[in-house]
Structure formats: C-alpha cells, structure tokens
PDB file of N, CA and C in Angstrom:
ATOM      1  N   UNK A   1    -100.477  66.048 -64.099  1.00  0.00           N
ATOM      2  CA  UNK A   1     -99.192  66.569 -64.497  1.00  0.00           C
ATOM      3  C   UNK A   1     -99.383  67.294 -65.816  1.00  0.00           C
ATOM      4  N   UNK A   2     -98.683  68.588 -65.892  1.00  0.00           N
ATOM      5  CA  UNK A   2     -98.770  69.388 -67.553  1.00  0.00           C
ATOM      6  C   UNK A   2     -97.468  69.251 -67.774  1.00  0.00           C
ATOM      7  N   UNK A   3     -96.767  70.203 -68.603  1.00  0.00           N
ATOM      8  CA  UNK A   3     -96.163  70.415 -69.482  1.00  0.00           C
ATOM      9  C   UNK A   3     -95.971  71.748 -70.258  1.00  0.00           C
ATOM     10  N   UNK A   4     -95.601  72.728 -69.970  1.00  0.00           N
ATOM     11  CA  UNK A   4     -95.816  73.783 -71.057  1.00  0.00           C
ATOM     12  C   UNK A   4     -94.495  74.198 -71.080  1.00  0.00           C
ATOM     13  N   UNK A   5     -94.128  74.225 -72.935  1.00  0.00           N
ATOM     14  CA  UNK A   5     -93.561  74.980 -73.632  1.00  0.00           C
ATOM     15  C   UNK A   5     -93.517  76.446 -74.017  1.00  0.00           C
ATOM     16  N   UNK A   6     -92.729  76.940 -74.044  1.00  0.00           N
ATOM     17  CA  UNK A   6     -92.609  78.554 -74.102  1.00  0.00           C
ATOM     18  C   UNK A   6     -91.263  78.629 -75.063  1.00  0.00           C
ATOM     19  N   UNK A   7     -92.027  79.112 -76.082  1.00  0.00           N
ATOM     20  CA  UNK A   7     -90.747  79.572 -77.110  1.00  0.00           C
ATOM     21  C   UNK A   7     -90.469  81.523 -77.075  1.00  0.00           C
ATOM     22  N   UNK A   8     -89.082  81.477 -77.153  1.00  0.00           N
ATOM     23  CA  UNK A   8     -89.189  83.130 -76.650  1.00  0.00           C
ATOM     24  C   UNK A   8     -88.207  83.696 -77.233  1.00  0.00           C
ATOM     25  N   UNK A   9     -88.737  85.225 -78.177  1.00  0.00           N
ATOM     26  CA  UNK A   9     -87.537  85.995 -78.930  1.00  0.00           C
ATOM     27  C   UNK A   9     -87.371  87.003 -78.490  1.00  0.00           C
ATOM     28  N   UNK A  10     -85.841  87.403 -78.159  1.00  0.00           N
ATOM     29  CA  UNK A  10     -85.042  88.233 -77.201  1.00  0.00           C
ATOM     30  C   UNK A  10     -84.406  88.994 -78.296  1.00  0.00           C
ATOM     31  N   UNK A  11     -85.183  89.961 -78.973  1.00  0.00           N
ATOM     32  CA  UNK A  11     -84.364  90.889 -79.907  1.00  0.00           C
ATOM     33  C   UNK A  11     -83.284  91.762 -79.124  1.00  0.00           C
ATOM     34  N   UNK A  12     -83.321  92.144 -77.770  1.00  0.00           N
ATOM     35  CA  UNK A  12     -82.150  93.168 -77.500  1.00  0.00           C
ATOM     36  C   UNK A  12     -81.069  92.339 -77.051  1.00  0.00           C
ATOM     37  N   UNK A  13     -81.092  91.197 -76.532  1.00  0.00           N
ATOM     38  CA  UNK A  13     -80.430  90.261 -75.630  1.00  0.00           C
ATOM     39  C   UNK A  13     -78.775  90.131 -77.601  1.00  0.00           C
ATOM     40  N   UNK A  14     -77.677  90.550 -76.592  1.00  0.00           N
ATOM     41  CA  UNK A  14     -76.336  90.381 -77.824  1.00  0.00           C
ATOM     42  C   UNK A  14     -75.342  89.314 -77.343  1.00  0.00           C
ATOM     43  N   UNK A  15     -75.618  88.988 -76.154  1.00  0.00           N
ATOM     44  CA  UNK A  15     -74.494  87.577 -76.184  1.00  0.00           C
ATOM     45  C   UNK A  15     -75.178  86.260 -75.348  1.00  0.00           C
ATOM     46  N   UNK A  16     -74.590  85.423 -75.502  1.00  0.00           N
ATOM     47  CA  UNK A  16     -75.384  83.592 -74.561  1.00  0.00           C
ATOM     48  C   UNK A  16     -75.296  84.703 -72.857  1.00  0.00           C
ATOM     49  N   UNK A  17     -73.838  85.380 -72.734  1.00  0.00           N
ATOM     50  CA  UNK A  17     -74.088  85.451 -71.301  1.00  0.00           C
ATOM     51  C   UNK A  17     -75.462  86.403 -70.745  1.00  0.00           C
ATOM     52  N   UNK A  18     -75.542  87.843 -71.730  1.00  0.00           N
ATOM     53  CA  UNK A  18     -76.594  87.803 -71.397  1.00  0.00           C
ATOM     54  C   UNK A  18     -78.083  87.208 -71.385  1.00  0.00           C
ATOM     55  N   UNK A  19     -77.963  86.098 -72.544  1.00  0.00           N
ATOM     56  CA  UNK A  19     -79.457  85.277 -72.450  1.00  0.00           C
ATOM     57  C   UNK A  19     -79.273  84.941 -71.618  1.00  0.00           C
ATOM     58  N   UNK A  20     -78.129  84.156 -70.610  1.00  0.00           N
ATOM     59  CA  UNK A  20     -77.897  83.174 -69.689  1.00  0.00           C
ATOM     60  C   UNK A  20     -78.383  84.344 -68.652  1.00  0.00           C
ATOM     61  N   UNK A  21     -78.782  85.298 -68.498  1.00  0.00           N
ATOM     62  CA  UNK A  21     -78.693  86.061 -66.848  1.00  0.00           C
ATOM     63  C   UNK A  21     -80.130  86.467 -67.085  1.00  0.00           C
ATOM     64  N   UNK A  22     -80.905  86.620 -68.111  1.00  0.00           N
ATOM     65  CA  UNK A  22     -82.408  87.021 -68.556  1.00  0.00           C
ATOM     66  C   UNK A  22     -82.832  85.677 -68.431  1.00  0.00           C
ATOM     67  N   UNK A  23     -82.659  84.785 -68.883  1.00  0.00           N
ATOM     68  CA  UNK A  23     -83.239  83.168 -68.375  1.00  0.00           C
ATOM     69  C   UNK A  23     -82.839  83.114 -66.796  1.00  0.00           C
ATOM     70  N   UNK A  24     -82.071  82.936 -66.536  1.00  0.00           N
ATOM     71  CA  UNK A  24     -81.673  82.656 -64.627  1.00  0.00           C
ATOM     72  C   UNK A  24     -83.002  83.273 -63.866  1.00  0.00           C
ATOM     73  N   UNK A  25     -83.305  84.690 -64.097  1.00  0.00           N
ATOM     74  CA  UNK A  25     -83.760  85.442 -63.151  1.00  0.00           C
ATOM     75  C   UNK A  25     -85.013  84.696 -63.691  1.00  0.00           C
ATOM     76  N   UNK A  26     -85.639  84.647 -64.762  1.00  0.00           N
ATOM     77  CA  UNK A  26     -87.226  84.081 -65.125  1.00  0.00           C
ATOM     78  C   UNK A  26     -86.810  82.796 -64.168  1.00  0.00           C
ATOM     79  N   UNK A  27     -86.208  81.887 -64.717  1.00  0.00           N
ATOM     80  CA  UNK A  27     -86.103  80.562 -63.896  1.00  0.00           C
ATOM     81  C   UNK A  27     -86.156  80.651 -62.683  1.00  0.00           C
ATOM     82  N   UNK A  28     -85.582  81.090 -61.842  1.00  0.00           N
ATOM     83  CA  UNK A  28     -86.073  81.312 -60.656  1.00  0.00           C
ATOM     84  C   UNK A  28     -86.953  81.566 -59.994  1.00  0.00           C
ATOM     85  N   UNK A  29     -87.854  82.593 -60.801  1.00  0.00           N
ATOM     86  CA  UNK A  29     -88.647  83.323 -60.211  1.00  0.00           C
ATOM     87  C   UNK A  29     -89.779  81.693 -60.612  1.00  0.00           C
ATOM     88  N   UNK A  30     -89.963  81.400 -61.558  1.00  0.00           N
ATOM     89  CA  UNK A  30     -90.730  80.701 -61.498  1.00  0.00           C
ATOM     90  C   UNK A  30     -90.604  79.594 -61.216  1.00  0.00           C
ATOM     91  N   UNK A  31     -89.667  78.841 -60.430  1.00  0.00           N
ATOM     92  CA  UNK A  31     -89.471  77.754 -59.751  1.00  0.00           C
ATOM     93  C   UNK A  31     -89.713  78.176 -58.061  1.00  0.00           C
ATOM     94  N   UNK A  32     -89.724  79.340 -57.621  1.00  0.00           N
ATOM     95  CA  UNK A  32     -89.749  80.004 -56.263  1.00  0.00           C
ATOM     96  C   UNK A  32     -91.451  80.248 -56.274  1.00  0.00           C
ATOM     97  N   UNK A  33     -91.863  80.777 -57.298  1.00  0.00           N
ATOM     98  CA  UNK A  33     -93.231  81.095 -56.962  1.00  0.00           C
ATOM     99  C   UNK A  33     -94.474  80.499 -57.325  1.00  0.00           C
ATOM    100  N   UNK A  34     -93.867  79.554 -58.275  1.00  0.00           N
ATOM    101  CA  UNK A  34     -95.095  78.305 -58.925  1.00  0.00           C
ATOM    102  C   UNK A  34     -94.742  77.290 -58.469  1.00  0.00           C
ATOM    103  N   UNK A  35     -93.202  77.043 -57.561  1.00  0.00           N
ATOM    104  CA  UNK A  35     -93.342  75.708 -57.159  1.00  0.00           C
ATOM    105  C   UNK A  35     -93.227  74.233 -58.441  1.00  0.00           C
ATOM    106  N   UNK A  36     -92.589  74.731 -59.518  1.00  0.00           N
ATOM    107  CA  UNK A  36     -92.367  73.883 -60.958  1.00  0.00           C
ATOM    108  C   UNK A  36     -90.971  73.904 -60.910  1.00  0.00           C
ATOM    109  N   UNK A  37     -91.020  72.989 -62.143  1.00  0.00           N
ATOM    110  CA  UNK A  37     -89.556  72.358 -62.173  1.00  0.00           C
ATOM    111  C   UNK A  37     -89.400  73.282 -64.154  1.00  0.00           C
ATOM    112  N   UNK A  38     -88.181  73.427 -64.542  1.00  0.00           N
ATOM    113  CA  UNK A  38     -88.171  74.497 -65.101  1.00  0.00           C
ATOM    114  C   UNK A  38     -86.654  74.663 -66.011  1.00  0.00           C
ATOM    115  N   UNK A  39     -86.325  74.708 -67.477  1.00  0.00           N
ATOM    116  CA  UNK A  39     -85.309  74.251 -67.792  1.00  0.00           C
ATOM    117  C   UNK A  39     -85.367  74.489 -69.329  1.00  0.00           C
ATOM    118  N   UNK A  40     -84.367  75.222 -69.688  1.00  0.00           N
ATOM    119  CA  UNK A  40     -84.169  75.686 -70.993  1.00  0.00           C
ATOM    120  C   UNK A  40     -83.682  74.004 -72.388  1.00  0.00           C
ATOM    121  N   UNK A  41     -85.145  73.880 -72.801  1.00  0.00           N
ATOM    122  CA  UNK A  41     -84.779  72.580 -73.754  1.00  0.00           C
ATOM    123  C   UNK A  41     -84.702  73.045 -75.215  1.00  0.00           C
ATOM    124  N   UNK A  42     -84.212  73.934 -75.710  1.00  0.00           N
ATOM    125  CA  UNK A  42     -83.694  74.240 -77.246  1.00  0.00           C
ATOM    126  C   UNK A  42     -83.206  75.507 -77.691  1.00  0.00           C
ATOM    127  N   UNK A  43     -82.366  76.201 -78.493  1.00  0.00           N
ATOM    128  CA  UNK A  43     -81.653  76.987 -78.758  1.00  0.00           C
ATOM    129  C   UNK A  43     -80.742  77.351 -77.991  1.00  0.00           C
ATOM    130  N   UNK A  44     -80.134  76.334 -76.935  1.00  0.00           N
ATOM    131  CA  UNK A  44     -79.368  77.127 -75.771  1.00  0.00           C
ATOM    132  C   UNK A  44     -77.800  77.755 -76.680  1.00  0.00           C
ATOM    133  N   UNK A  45     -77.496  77.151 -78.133  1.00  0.00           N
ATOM    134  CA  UNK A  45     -76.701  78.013 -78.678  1.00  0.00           C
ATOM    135  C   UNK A  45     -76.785  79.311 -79.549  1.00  0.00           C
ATOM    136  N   UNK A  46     -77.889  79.507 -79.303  1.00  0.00           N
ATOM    137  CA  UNK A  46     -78.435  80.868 -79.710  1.00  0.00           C
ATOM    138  C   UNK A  46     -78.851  81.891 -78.924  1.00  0.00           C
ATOM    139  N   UNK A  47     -78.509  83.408 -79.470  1.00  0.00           N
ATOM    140  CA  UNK A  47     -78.599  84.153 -78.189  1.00  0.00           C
ATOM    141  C   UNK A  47     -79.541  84.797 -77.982  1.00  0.00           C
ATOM    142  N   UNK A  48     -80.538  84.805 -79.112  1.00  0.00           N
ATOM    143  CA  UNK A  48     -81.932  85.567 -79.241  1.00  0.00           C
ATOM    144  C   UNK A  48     -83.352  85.017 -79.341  1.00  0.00           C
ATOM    145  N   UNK A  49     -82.909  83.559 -78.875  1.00  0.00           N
ATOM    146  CA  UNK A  49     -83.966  82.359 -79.167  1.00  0.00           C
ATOM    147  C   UNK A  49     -83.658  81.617 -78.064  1.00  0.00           C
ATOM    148  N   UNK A  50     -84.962  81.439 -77.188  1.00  0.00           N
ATOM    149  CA  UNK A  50     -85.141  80.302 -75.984  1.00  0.00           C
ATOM    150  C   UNK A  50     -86.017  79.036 -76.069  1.00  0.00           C
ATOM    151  N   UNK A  51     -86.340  78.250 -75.593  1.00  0.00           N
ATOM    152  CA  UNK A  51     -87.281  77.453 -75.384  1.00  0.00           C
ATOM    153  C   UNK A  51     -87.216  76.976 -74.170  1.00  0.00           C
ATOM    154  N   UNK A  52     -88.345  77.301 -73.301  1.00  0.00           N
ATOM    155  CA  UNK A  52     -87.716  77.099 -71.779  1.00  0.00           C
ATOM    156  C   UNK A  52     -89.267  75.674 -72.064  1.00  0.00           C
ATOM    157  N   UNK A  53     -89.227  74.458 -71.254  1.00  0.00           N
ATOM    158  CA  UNK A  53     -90.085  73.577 -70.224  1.00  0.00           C
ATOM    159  C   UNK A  53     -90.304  73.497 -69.196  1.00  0.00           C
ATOM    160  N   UNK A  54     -91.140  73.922 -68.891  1.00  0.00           N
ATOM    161  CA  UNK A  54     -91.919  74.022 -67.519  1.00  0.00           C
ATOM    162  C   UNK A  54     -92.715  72.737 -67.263  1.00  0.00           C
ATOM    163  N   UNK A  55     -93.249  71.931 -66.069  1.00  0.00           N
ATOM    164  CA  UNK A  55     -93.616  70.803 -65.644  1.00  0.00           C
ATOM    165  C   UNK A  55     -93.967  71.064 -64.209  1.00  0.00           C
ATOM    166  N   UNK A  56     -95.496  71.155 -63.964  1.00  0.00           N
ATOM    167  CA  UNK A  56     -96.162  70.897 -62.522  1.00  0.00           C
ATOM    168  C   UNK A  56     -96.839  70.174 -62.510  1.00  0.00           C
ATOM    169  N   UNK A  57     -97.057  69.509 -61.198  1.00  0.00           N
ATOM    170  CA  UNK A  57     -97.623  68.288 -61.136  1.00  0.00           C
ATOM    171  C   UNK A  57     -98.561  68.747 -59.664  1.00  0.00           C
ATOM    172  N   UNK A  58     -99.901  68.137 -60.052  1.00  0.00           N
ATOM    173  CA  UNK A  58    -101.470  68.762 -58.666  1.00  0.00           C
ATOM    174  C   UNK A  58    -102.381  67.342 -58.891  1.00  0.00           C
ATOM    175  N   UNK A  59    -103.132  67.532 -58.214  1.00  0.00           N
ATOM    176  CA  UNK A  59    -104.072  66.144 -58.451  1.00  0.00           C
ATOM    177  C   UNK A  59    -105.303  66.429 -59.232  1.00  0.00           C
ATOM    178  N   UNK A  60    -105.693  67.422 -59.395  1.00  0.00           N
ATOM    179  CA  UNK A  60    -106.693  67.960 -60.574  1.00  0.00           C
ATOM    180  C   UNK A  60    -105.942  68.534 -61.603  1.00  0.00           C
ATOM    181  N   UNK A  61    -106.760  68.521 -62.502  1.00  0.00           N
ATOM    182  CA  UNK A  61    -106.149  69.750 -63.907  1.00  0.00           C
ATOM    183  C   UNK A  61    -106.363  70.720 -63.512  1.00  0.00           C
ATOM    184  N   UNK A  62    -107.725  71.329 -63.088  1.00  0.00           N
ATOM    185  CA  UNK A  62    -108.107  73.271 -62.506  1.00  0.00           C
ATOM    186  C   UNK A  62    -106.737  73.707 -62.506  1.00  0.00           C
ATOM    187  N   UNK A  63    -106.300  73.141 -61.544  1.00  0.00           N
ATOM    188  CA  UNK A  63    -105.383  73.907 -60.397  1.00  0.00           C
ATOM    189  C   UNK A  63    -104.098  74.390 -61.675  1.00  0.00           C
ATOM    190  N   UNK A  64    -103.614  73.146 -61.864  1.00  0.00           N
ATOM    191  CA  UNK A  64    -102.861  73.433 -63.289  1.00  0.00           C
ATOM    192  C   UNK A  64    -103.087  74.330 -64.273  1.00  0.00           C
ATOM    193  N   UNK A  65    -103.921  74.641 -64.761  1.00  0.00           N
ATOM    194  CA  UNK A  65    -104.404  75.521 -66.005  1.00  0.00           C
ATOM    195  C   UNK A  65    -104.420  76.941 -65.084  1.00  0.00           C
ATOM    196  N   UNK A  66    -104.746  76.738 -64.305  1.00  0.00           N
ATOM    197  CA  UNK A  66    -104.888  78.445 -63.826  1.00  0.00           C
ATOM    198  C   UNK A  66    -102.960  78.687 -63.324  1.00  0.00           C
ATOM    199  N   UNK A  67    -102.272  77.527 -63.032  1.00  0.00           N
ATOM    200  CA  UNK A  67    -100.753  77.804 -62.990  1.00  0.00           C
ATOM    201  C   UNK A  67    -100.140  78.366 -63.747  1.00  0.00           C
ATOM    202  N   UNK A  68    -100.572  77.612 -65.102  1.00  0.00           N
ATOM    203  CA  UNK A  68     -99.834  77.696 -66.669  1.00  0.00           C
ATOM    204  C   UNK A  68    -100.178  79.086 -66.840  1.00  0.00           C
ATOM    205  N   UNK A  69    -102.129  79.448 -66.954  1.00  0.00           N
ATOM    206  CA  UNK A  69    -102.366  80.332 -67.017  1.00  0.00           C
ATOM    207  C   UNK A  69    -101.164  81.960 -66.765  1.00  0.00           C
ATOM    208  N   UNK A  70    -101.071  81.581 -65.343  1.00  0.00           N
ATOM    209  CA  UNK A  70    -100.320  82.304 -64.568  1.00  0.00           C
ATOM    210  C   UNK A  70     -98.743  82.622 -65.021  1.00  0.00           C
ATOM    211  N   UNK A  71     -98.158  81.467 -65.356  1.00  0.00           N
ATOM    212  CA  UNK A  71     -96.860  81.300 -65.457  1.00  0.00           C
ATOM    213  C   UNK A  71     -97.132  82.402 -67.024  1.00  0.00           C
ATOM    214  N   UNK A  72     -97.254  82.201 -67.898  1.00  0.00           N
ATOM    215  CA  UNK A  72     -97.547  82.907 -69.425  1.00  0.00           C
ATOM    216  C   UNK A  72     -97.521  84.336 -68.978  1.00  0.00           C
ATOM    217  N   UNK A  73     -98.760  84.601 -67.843  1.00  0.00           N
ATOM    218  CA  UNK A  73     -98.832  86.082 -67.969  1.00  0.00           C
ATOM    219  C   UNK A  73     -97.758  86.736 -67.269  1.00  0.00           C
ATOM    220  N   UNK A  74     -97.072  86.172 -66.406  1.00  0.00           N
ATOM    221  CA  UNK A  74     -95.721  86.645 -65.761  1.00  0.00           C
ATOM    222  C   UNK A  74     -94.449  86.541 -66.865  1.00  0.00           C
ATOM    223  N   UNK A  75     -94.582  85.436 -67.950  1.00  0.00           N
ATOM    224  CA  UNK A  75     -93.645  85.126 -68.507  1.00  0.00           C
ATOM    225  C   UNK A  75     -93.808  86.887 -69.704  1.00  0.00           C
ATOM    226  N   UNK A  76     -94.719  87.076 -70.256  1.00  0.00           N
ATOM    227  CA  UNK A  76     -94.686  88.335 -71.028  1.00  0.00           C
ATOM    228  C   UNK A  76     -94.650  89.556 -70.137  1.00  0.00           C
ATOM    229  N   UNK A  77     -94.723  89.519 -68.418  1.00  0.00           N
ATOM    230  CA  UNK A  77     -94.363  90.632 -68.437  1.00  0.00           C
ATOM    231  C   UNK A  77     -92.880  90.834 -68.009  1.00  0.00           C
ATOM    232  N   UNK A  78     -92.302  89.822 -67.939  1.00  0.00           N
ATOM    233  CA  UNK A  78     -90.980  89.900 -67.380  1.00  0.00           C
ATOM    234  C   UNK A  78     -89.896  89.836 -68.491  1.00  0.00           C
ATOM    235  N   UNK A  79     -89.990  88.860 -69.525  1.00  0.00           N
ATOM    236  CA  UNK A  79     -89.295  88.765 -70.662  1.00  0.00           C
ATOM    237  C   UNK A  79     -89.097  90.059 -71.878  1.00  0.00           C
ATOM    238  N   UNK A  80     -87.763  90.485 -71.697  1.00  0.00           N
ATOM    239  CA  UNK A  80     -87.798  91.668 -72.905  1.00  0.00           C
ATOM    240  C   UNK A  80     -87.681  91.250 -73.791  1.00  0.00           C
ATOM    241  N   UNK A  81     -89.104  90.722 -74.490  1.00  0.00           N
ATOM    242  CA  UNK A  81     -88.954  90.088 -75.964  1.00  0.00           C
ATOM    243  C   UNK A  81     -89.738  89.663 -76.136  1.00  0.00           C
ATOM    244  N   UNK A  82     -90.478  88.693 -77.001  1.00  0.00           N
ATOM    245  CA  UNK A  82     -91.558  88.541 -76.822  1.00  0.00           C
ATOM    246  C   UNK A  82     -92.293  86.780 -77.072  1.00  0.00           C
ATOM    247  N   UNK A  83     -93.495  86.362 -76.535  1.00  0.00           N
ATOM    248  CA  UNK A  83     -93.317  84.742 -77.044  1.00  0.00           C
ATOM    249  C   UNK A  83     -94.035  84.522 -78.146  1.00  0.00           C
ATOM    250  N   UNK A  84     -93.277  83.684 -78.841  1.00  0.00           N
ATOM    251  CA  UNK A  84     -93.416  83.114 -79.631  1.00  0.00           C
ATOM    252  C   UNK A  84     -94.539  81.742 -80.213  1.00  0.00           C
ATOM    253  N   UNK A  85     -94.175  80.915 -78.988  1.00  0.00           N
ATOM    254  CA  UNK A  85     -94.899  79.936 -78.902  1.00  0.00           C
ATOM    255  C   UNK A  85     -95.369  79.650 -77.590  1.00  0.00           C
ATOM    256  N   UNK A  86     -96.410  79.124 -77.101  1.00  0.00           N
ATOM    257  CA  UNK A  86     -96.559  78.946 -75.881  1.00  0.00           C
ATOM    258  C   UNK A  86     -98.279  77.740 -75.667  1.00  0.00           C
ATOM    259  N   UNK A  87     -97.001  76.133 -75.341  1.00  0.00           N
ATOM    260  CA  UNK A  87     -98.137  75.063 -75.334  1.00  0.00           C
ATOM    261  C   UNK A  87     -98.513  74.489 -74.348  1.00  0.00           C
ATOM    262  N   UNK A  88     -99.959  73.941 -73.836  1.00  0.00           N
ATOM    263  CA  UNK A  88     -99.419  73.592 -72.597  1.00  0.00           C
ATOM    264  C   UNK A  88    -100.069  72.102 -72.911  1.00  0.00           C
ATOM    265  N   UNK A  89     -99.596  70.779 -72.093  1.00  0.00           N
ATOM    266  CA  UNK A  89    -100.208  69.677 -72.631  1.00  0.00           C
ATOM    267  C   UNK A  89    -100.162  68.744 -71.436  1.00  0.00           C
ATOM    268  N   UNK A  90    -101.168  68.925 -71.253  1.00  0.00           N
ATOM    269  CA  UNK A  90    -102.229  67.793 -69.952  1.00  0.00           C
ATOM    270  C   UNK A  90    -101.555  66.133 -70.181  1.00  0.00           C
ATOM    271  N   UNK A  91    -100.751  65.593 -69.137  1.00  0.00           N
ATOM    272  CA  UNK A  91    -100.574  64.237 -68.997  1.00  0.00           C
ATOM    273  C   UNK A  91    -101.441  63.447 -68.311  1.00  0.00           C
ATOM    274  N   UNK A  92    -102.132  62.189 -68.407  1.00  0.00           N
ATOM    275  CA  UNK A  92    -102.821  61.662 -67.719  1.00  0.00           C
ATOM    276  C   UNK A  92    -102.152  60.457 -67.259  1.00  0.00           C
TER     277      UNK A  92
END
C-alpha cells in the first residue's frame, strides 16, 4: 500500500467553484485510470491551493512506484498550475 501527496498551485483558477470543477475532472480521471482511491485533504477553503491524497494498494511495491510514477506525470500535464509538493510513502 502507498500513499502520495500532491500539493498543487492554481494561479488562474478565481473561485472554490472553479477549483471544485479542475479537481473533479483530475479526480476522476485518476480514480478511472489508476484504479486509486483519491480525495482532496487540505486547503479545500482556498481557491488557488490543493492538496489532493491518493492511496493504491498491489502486492509488490514495483507495481506501485511506477503508478505514483505515472499518476505525477499525468498530474503536471493536466493541472493548470503547477506542483508544489509531491510525496509518495510506502506502507508496510
């Protein structure tokens, strides 16, 4: 099981509703195509600041790291803005 954090700054994004419709479409996409569970855990009262958690679970690590891998490089090309932080942390 991982864990990765993604902190993310949305300089054009001007109100929650539009963060709320630029998060939806990422969330989706990456709960549809990585098969993770997926959920905005900090700044949700801010409109230019995200912190989304992501969580997949495989029976090796490989498989995981090349997910996370994955998830990051989709996450910068889809997000108009850019990340900030981005952790990923192996549960045993």
């Amino acid at each position: 099981m991982a864990l990765c954090v993604i902190e993310i700054h949305l300089p054009g994004v001007a109100s929650l509703k539009e963060k709320r419709q630029v998060l939806r479409s990422l969330k989706d996409g990456l709960r549809e195509h990585y098969n993770v569970s997926v959920a905005e855990i900090e700044h949700q009262d801010l409109w230019q600041r995200a912190t989304l958690g992501i969580v997949g679970i495989a029976s090796a690590r490989v498989p995981l790291e090349q997910t996370f891998s994955s998830i990051q490089a989709e996450v910068e090309r889809k997000v108009p803005g850019e990340i900030l932080r981005c952790e990923v942390e192996f549960l045993t």
